[in-house]
N, C-alpha and C. Protein backbone atom coordinates (compact mmCIF):
# COMPACT_ATOMS: atom_id res chain seq x y z
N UNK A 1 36.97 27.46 12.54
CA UNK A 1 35.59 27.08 12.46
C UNK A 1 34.86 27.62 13.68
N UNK A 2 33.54 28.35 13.87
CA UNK A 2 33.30 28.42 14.24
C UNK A 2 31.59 27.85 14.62
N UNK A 3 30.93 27.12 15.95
CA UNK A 3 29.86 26.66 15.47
C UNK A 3 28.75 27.37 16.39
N UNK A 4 27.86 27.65 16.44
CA UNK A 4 26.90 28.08 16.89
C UNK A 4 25.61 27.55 16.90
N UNK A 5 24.85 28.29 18.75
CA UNK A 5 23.91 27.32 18.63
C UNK A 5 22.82 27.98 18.03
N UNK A 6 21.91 27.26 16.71
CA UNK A 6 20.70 27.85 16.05
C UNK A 6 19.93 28.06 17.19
N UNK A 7 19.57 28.03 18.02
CA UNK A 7 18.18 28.24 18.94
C UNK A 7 18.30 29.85 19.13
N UNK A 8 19.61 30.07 19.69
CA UNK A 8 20.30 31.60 20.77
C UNK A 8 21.14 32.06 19.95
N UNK A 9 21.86 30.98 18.66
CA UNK A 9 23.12 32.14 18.08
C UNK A 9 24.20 32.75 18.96
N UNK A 10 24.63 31.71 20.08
CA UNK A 10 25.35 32.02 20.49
C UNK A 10 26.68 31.28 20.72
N UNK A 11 27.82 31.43 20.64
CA UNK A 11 28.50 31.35 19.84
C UNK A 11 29.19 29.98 20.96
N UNK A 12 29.24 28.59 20.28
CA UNK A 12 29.39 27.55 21.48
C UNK A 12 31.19 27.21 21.23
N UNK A 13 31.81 27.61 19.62
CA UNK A 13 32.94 27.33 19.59
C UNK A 13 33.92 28.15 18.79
N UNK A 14 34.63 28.36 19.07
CA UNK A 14 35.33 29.02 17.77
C UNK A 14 36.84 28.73 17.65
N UNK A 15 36.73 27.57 17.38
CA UNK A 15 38.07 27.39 17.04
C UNK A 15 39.36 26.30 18.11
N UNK A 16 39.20 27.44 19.13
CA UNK A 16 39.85 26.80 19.96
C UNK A 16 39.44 26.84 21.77
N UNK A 17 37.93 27.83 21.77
CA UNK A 17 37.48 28.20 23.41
C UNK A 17 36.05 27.29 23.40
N UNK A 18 35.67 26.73 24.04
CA UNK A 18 34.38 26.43 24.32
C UNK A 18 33.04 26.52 25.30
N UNK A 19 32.17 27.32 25.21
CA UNK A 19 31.30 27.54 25.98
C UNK A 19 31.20 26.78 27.15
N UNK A 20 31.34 27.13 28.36
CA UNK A 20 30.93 26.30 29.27
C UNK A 20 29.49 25.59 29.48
N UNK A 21 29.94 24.30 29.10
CA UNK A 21 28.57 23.35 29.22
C UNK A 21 28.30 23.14 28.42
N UNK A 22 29.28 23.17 27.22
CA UNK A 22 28.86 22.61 25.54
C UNK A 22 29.45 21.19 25.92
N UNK A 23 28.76 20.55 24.76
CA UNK A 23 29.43 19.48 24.16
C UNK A 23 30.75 19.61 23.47
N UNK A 24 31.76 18.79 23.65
CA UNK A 24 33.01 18.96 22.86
C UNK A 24 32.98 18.06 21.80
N UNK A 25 32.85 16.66 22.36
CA UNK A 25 32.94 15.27 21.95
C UNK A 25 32.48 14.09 22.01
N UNK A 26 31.13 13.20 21.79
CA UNK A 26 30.72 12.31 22.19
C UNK A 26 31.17 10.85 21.48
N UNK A 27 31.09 10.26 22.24
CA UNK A 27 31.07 8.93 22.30
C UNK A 27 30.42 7.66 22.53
N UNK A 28 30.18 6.50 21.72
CA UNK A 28 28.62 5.59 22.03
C UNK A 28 29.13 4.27 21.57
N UNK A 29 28.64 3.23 22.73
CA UNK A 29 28.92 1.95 22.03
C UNK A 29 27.72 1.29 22.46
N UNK A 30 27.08 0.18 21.75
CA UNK A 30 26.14 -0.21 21.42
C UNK A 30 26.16 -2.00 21.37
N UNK A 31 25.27 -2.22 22.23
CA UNK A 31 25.10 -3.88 22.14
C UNK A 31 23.58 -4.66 21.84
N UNK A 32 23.70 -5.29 20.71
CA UNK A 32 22.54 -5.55 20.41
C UNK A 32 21.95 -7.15 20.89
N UNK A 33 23.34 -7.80 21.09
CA UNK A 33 23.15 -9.50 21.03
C UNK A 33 22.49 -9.95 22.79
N UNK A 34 22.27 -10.86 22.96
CA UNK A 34 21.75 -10.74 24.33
C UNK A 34 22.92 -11.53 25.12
N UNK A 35 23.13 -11.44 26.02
CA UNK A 35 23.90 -12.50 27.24
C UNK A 35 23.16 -12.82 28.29
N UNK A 36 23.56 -13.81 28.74
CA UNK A 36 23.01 -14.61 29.93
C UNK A 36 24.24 -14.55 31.10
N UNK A 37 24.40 -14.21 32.67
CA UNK A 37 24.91 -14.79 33.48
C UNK A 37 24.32 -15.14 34.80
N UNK A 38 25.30 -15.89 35.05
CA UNK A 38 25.16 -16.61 36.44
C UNK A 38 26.37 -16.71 37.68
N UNK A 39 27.04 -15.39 37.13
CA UNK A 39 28.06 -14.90 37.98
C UNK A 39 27.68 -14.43 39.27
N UNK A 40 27.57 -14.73 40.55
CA UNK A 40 27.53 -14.45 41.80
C UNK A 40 28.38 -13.16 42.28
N UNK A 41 29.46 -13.00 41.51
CA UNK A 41 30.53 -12.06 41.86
C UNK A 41 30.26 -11.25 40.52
N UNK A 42 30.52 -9.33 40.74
CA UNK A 42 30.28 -8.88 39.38
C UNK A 42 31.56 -9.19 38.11
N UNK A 43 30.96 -9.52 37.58
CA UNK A 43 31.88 -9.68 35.81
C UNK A 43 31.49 -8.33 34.64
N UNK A 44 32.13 -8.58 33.90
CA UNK A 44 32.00 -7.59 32.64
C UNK A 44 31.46 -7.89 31.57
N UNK A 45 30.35 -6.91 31.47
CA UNK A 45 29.66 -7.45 30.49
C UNK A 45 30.03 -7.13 28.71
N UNK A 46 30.68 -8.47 28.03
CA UNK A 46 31.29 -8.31 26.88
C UNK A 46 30.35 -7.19 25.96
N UNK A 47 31.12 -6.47 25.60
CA UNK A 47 30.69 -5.31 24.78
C UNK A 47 30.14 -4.23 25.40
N UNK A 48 30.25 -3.66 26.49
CA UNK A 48 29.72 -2.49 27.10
C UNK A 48 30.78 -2.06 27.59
N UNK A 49 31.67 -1.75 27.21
CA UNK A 49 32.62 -0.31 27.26
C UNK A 49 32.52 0.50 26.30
N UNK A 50 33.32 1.89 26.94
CA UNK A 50 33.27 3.37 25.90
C UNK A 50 34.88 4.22 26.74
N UNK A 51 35.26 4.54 25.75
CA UNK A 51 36.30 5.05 26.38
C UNK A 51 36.38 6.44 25.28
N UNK A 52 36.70 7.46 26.08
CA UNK A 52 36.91 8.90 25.97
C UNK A 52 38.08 9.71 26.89
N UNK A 53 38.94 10.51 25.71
CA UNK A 53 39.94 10.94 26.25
C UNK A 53 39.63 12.64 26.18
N UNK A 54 39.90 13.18 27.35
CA UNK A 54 38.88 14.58 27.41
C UNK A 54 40.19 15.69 27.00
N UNK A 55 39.70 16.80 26.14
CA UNK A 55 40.83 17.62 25.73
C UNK A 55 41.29 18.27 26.81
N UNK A 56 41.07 18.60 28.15
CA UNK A 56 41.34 19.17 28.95
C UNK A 56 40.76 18.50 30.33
N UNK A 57 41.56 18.70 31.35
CA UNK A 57 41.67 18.44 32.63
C UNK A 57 40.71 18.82 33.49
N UNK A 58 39.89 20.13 33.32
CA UNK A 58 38.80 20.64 33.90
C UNK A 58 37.38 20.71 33.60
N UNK A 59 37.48 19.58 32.22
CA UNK A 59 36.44 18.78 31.38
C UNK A 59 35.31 18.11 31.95
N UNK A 60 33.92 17.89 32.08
CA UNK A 60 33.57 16.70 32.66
C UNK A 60 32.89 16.09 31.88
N UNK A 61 33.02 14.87 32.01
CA UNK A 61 32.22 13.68 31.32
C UNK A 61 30.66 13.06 31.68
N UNK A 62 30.21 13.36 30.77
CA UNK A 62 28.67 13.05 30.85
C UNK A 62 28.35 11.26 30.22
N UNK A 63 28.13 10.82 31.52
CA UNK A 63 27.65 9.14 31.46
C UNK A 63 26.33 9.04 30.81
N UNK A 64 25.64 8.26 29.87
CA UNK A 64 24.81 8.28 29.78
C UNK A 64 24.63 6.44 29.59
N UNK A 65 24.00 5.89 30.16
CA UNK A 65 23.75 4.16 29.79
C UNK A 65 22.41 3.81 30.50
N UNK A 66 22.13 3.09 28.88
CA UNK A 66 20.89 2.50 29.05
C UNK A 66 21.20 0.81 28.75
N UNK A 67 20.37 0.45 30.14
CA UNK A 67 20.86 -1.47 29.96
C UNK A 67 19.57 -1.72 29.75
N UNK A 68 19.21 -2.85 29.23
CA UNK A 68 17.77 -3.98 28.98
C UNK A 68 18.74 -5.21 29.71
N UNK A 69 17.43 -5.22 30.92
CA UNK A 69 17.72 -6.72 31.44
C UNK A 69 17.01 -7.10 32.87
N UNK A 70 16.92 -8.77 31.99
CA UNK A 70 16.16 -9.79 32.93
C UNK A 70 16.81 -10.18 33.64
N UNK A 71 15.47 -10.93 35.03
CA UNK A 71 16.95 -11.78 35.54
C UNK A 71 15.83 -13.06 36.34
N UNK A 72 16.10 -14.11 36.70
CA UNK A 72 14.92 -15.09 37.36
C UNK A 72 14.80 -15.11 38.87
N UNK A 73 16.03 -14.67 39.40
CA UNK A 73 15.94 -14.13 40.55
C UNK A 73 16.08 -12.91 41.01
N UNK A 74 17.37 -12.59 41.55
CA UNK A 74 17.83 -11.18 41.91
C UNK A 74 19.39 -10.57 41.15
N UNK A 75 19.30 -9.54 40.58
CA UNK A 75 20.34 -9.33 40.11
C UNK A 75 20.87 -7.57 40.15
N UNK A 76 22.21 -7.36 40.02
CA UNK A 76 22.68 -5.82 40.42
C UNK A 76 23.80 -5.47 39.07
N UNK A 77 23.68 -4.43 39.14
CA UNK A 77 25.09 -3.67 37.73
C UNK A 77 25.44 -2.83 38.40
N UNK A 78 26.70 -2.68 37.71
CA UNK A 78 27.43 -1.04 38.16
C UNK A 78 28.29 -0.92 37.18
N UNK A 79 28.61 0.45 37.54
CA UNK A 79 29.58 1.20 36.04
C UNK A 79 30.92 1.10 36.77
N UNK A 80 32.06 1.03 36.21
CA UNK A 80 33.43 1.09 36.49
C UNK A 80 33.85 2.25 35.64
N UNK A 81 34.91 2.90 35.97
CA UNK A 81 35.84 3.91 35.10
C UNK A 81 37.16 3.87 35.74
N UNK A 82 38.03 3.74 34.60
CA UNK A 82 39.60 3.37 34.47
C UNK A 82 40.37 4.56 33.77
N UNK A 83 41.15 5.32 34.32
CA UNK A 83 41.69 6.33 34.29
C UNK A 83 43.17 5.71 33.61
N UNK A 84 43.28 6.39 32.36
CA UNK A 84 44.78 6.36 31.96
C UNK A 84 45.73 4.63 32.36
N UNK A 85 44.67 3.25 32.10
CA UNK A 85 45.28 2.04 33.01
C UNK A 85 45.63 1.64 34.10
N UNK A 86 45.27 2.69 35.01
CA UNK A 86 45.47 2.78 36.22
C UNK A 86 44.66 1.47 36.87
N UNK A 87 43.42 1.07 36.41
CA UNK A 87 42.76 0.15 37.36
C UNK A 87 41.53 0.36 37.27
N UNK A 88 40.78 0.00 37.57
CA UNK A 88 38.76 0.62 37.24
C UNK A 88 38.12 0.19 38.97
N UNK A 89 37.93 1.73 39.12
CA UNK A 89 36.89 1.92 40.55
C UNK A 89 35.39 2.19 40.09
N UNK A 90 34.94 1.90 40.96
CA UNK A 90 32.92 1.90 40.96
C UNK A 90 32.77 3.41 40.98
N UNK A 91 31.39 3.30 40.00
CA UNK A 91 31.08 5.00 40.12
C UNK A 91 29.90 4.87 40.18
N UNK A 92 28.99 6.15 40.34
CA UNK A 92 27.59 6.26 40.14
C UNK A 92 26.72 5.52 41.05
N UNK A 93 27.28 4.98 42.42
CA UNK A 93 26.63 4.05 42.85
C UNK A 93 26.19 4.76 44.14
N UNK A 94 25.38 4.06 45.35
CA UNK A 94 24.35 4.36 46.11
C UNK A 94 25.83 4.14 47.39
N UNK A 95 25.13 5.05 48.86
CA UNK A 95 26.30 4.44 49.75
C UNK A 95 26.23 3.24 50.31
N UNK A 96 26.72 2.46 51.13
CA UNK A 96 27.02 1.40 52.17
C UNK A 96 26.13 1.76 52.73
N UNK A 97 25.32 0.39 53.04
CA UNK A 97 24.71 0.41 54.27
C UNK A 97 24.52 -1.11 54.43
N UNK A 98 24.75 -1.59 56.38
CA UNK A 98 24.74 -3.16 56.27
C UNK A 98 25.89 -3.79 55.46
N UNK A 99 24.53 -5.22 54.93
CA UNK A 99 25.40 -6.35 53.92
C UNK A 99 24.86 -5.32 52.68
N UNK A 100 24.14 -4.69 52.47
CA UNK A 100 24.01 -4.27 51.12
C UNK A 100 24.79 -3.86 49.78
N UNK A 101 24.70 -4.59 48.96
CA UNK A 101 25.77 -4.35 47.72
C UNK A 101 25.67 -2.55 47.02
N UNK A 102 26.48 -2.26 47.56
CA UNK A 102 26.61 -0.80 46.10
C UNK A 102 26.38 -0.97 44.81
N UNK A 103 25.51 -0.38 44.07
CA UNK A 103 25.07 -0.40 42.77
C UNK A 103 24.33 0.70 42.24
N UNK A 104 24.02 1.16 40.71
CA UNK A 104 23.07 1.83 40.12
C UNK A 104 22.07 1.53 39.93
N UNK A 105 21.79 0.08 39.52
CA UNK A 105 20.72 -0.69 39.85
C UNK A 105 20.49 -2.09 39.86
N UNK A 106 19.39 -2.66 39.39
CA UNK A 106 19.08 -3.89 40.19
C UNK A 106 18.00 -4.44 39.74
N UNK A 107 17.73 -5.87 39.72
CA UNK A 107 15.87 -6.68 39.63
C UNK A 107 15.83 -7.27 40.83
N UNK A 108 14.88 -7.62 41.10
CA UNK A 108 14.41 -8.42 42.42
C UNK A 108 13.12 -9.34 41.80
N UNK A 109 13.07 -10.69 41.63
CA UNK A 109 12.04 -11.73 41.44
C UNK A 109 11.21 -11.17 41.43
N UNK A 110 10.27 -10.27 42.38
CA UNK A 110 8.92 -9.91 42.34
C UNK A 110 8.52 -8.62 41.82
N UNK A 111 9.48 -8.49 40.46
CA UNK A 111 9.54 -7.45 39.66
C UNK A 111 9.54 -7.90 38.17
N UNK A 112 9.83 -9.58 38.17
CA UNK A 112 10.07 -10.14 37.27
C UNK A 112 8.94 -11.14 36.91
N UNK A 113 8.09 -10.50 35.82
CA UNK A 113 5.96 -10.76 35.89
C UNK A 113 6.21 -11.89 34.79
N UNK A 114 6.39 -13.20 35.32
CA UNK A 114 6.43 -14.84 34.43
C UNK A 114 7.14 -14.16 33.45
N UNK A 115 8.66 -14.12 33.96
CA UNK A 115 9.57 -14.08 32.96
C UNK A 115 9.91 -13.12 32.29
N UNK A 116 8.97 -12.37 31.58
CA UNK A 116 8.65 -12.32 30.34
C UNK A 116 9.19 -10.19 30.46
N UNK A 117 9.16 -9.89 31.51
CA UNK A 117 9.50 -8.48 31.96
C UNK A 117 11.08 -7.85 31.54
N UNK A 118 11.12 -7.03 30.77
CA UNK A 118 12.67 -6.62 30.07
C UNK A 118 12.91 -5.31 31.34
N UNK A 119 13.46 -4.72 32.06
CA UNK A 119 13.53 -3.90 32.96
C UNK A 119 14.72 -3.17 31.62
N UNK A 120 13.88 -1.64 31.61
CA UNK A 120 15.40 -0.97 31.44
C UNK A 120 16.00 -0.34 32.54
N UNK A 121 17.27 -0.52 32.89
CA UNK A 121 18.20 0.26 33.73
C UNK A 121 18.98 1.48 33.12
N UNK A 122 19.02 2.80 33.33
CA UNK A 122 19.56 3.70 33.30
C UNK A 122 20.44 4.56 34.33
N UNK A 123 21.23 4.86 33.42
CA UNK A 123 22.11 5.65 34.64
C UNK A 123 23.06 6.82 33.99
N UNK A 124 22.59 8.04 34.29
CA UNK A 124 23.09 9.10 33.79
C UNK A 124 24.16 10.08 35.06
N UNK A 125 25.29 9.93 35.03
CA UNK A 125 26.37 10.66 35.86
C UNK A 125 27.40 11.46 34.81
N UNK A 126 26.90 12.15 35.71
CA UNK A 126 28.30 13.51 35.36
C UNK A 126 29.59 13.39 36.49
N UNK A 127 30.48 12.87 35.39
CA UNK A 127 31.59 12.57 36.49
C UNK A 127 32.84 13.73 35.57
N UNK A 128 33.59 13.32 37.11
CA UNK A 128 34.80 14.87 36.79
C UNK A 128 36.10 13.81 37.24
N UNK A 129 36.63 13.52 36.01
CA UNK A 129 38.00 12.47 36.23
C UNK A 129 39.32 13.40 36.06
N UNK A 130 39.14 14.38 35.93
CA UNK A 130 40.40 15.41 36.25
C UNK A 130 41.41 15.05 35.75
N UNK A 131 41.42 14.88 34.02
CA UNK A 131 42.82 14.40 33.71
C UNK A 131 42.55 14.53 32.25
N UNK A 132 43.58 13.92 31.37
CA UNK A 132 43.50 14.34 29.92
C UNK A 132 43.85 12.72 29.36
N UNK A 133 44.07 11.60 30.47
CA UNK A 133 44.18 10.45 29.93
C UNK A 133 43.13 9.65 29.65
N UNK A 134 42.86 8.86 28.47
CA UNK A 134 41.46 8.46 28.31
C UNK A 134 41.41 7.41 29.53
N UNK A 135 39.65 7.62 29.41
CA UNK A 135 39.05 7.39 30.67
C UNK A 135 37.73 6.16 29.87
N UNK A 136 37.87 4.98 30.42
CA UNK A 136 37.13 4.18 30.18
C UNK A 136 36.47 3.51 31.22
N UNK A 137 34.80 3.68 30.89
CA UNK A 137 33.80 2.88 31.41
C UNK A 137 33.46 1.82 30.96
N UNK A 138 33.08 0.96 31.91
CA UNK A 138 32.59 -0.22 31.68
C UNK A 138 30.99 -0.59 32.51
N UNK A 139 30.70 -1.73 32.03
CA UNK A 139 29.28 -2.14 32.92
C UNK A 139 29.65 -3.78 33.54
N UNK A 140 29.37 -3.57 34.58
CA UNK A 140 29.35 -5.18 35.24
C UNK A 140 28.16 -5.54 35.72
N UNK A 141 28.05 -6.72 36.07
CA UNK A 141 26.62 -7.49 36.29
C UNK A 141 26.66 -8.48 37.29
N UNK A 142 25.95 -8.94 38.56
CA UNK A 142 25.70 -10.05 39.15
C UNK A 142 24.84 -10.62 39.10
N UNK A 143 24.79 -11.80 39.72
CA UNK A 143 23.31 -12.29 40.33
C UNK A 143 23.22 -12.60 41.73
N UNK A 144 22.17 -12.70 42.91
CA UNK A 144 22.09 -13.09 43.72
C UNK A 144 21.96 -14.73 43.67
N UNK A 145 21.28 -15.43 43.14
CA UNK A 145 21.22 -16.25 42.69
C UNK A 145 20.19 -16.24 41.16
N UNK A 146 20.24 -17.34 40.54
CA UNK A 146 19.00 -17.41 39.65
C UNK A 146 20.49 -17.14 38.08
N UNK A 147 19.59 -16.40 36.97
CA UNK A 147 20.36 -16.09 35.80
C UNK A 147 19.59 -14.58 35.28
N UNK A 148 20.76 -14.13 35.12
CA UNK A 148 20.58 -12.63 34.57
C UNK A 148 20.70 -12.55 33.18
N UNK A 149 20.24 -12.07 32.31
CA UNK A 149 20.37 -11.59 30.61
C UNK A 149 20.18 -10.44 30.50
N UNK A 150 21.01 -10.37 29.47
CA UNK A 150 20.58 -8.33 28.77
C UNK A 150 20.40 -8.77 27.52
N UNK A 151 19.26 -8.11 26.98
CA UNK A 151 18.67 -7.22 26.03
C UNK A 151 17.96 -9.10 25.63
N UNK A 152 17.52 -9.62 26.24
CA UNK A 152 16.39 -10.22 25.81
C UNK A 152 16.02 -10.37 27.64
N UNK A 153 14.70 -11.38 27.84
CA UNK A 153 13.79 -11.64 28.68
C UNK A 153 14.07 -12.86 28.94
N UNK A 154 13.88 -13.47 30.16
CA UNK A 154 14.05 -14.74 30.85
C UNK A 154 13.49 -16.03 29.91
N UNK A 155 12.68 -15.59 29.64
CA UNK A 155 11.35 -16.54 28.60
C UNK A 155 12.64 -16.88 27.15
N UNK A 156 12.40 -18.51 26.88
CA UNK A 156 13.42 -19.14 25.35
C UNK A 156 12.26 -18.77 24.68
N UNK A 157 10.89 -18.77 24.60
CA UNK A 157 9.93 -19.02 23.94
C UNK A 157 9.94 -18.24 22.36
N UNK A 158 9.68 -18.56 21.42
CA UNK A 158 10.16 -17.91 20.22
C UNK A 158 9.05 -17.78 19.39
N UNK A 159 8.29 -16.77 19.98
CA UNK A 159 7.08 -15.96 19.44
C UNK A 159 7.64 -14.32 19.04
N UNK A 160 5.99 -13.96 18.47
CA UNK A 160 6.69 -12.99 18.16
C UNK A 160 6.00 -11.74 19.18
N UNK A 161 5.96 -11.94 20.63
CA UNK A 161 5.43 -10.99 21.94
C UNK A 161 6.98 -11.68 22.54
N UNK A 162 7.82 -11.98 22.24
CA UNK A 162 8.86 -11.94 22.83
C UNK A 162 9.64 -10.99 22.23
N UNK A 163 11.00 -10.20 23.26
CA UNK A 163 11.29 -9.02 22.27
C UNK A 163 13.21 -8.92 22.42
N UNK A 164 13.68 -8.76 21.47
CA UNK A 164 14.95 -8.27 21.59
C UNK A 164 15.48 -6.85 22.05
N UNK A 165 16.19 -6.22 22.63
CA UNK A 165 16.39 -5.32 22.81
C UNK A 165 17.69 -4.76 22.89
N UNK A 166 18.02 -3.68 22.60
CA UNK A 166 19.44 -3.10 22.60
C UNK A 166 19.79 -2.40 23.86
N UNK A 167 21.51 -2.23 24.25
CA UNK A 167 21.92 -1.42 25.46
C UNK A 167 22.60 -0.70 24.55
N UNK A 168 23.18 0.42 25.43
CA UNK A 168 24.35 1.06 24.98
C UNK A 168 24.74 2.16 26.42
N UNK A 169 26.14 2.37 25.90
CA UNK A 169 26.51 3.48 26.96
C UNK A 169 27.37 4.44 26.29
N UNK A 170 26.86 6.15 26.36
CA UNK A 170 27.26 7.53 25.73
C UNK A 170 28.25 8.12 26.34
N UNK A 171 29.14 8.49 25.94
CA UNK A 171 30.50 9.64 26.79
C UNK A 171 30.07 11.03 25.77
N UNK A 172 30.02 11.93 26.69
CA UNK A 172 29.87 13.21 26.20
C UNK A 172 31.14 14.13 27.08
N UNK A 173 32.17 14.52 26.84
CA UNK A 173 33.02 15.25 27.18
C UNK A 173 32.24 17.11 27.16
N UNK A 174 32.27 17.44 28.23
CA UNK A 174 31.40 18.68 28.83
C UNK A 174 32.44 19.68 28.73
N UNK A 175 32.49 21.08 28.25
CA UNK A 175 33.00 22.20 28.59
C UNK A 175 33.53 22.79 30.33
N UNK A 176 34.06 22.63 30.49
CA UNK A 176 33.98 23.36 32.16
C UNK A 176 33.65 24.70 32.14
C-alpha cells in the first residue's frame, strides 16, 4: 500500500518506509463526565490515559491534551509517561524554581470570575521515549486548597448558561 499526500503527491508511505515527519499512528482517549477533587497531593485523573506503542525506536510521539477545568481556589496538572511498566515520570513541565510546583498548567482564584469560568488547559509536547515498548500517558491534578473539577464549572446551578465540557488526550507516533 502505498499512501500519499493529496496536497504535494508526495509519497508519505509505501509499505514499509515512512516520510520523516509523517504520521504513522494515532491515538485518542476522551472524557466526557466531570470530576471533582480535593487532593492536595497530585492524583490521577480517572479516564485520562492513552497509551501508544511506537513501531520504531527513533519514533517520536506527539502529545496532544486538551483539559476543561475549574477550580475554587488554586489548582495544578501534569502529564506523566510510563515506559514499558517501568514507573511514570513528569513530562512537559516548567523548571524548579523556589517552593514552586512543576507543572503544564494551573488556575489561581482570581482567574476564577464567580465560579462559573471553565479554563481550557492545553498541552502539546513532542516527546522522544526511545523505545518500541508502549508508552503511556497519563494526567494528574491537585489543589492548593479549595476543589478542582474537569469538564464542568465550580457553579451546581442547573441552568442552561451552565456548560458541560469534554477533555481528551492524542498520541500521534511521528516518523523520525
Amino acid at each position: 500500500m502505498i499512501t500519499i499526500d493529496g496536497g504535494t503527491g508526495t509519497i508519505l508511505h509505501n509499505g514499509t518506509n515512512y516520510k520523516s515527519g509523517s504520521p504513522i499512528q494515532v491515538v485518542s482517549t476522551e472524557k466526557t463526565d466531570a470530576i471533582s477533587s480535593t487532593s492536595t497531593t497530585f492524583e490521577d485523573v480517572a479516564g485520562m490515559s492513552a497509551t501508544l506503542t511506537p513501531s520504531s525506536s527513533s519514533n517520536k510521539i506527539l502529545l496532544i491534551g486538551n483539559f476543561q477545568q475549574a477550580s475554587t481556589a488554586g489548582s495544578l496538572i501534569k502529564m506523566f509517561r510510563d515506559i514499558g511498566g517501568a514507573g511514570y515520570s513528569e513530562i512537559a513541565v516548567g523548571d524548579e524554581s523556589g517552593n514552586r510546583t512543576k507543572s503544564f498548567a494551573g488556575s489561581a482564584p482570581y482567574l476564577n470570575i464567580g465560579g462559573e469560568t471553565i479554563l481550557s488547559q492545553n498541552v502539546i509536547f513532542l516527546d522522544t521515549p526511545n523505545t518500541t515498548s508502549a508508552v503511556t500517558y497519563k494526567l494528574q491534578i491537585k489543589v492548593t486548597s479549595g476543589t478542582a473539577y474537569i469538564n464542568r464549572p465550580t457553579s451546581t446551578a442547573n441552568t442552561d448558561d451552565q456548560s458541560r465540557t469534554r477533555s481528551s488526550i492524542t498520541l500521534m507516533e511521528i516518523a523520525a
